[in-house]
Protein backbone atom coordinates (compact mmCIF):
# COMPACT_ATOMS: atom_id res chain seq x y z
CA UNK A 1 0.00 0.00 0.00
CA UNK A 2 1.23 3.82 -1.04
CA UNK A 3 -0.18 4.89 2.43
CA UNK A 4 2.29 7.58 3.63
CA UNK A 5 2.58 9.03 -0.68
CA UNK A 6 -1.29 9.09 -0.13
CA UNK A 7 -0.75 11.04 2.72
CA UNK A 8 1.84 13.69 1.39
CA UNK A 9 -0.89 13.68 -1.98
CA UNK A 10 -3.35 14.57 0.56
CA UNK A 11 -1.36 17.28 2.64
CA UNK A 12 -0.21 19.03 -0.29
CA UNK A 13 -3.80 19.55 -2.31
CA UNK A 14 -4.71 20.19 0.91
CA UNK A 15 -2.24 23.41 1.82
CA UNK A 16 -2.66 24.15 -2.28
CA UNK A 17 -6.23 23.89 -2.77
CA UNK A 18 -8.23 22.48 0.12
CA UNK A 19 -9.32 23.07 3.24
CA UNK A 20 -5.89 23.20 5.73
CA UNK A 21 -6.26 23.20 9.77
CA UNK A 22 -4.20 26.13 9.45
CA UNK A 23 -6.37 28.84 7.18
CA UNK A 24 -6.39 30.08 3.63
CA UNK A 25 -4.88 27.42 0.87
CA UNK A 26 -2.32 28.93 -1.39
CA UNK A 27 -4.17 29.41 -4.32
CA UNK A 28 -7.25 30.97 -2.12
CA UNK A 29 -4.37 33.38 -0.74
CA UNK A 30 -2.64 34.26 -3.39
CA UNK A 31 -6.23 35.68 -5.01
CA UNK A 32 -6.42 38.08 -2.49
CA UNK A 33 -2.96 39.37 -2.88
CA UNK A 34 -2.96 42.70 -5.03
CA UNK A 35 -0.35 43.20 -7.19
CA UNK A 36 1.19 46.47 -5.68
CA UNK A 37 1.28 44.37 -2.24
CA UNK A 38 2.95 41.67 -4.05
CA UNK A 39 5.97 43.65 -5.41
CA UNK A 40 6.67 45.33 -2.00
CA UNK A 41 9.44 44.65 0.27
CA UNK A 42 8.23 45.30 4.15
CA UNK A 43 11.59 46.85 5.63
CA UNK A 44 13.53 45.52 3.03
CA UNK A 45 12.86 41.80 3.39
CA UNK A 46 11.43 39.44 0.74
CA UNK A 47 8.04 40.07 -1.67
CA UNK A 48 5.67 38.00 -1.95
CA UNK A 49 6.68 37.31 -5.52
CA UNK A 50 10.00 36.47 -4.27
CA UNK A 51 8.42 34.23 -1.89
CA UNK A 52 6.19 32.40 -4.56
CA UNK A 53 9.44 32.16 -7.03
CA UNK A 54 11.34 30.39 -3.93
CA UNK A 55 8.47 28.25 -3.54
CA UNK A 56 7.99 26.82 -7.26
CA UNK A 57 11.80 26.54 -7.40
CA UNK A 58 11.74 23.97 -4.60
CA UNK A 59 9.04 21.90 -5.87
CA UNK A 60 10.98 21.55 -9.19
CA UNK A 61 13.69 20.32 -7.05
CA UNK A 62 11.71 17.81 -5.63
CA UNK A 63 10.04 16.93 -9.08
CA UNK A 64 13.88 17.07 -10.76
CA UNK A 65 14.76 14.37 -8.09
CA UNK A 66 11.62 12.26 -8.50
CA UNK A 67 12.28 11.80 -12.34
CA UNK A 68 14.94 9.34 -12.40
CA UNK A 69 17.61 10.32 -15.65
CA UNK A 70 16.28 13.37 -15.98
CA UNK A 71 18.44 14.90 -12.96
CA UNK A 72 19.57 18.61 -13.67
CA UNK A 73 22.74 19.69 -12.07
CA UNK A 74 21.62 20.19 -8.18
CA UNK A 75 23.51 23.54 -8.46
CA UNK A 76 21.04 25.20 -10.85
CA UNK A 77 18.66 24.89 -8.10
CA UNK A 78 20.56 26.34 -5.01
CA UNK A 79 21.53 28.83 -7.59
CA UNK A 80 17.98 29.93 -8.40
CA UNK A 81 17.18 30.24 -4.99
CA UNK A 82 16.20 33.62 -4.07
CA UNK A 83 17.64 34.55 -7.23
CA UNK A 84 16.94 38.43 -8.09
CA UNK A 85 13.68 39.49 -9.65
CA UNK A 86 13.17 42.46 -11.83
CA UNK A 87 10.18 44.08 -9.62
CA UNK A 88 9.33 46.26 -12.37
CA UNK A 89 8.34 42.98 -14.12
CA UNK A 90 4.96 43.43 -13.10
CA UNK A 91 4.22 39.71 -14.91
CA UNK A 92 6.46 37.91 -12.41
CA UNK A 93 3.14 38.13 -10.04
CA UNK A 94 1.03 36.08 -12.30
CA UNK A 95 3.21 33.99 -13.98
CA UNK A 96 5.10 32.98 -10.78
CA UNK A 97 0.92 31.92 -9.37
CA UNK A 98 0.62 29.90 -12.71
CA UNK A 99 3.99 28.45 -12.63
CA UNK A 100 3.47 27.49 -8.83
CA UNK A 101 0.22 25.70 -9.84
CA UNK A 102 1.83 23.77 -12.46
CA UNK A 103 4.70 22.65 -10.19
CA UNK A 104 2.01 21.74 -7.72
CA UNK A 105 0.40 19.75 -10.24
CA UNK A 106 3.32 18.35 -12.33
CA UNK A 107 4.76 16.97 -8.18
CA UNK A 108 1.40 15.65 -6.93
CA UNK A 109 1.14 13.40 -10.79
CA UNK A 110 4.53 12.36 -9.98
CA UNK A 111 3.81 11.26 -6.58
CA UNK A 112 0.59 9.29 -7.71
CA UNK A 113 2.95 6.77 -9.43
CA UNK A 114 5.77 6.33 -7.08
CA UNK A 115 5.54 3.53 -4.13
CA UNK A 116 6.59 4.16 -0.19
CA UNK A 117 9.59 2.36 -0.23
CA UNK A 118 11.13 5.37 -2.43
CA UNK A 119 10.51 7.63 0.31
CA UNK A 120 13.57 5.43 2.17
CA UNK A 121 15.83 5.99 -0.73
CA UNK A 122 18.40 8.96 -0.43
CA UNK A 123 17.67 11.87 -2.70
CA UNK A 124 20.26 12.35 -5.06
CA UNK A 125 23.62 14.60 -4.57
CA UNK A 126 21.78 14.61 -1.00
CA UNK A 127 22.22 13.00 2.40
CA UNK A 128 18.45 12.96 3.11
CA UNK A 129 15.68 10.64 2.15
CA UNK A 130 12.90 11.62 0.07
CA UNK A 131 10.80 11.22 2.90
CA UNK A 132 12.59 13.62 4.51
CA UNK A 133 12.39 16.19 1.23
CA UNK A 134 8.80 15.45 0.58
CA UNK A 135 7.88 15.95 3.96
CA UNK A 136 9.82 19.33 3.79
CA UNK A 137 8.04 20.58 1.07
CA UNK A 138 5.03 20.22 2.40
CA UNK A 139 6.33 21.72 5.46
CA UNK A 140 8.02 24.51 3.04
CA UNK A 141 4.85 25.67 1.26
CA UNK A 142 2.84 26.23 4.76
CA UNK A 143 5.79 27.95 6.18
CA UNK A 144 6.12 30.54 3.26
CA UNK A 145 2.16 30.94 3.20
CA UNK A 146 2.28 32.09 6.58
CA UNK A 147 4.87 34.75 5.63
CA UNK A 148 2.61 35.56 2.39
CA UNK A 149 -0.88 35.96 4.68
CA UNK A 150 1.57 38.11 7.31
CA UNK A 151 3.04 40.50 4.50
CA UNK A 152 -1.06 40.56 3.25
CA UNK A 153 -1.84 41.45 6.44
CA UNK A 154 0.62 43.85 7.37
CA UNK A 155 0.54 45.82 4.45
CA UNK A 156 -2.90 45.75 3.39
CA UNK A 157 -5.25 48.55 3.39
């Protein structure tokens, strides 16, 4: 039985689209974020576009890792993290949203195939499990939606 990839399935429709213990899903939250809030950077910290751009390049790490052969040098990833955004791309907001839905989408198809004894395995270039990385993830997303609904909050009118 696939009881514990079930389970990650589960949690991550359910921070994405659902209805999570701890409020708003992403895609619910990231509606109600205007673009001018999304470019800003409360006392110089990250935007919420950076934040969704983070995000979407750590689910393509996980779905880069899941796809066996079709492993892109680790490095491209730790280099994209929190990589610079032009803010005066004011597309960044909306493509980053669609891009982080397709990741979502394109990691929870993935998932639906593998078994549980993957999630012992050791991710690749890594000295973790994937349990330990898909677990993360989910732990990730949350993490950075909390940040997302406190920037919202903080700088909403």
């Amino acid at each position: 039985m696939n009881n514990e990839i079930l389970f990650l399935i589960a949690q991550l429709k359910d921070a994405f689209e659902g209805e999570p213990w701890f409020g708003r899903p992403a895609l619910k939250l990231l509606g109600e974020v205007t673009e001018d809030i999304a470019f800003q950077k409360p006392n110089g910290q990250h935007s919420i576009v950076e934040l969704i751009w983070h995000m979407i390049n750590w689910k393509e790490f996980a779905i880069n890792c899941l796809r066996p052969g079709n492993e892109k040098n680790l490095q491209l990833f730790e280099q994209n993290d929190w990589r610079n955004l032009d803010h005066s791309n004011k597309d960044l907001f909306q493509d980053g949203i669609k891009k982080l839905q397709l990741a979502q989408e394109e990691l929870v198809n993935i998932l639906q195939v593998q078994q549980d004894d993957i999630l012992e395995n050791d991710v690749p270039g890594r000295t973790y499990s994937f349990r330990k990385l898909l677990h993360g993830v989910v732990q990730h997303d949350i993490y950075h939606l909390g940040q997302i609904a406190y920037i919202k909050k903080l700088l909403g009118k």
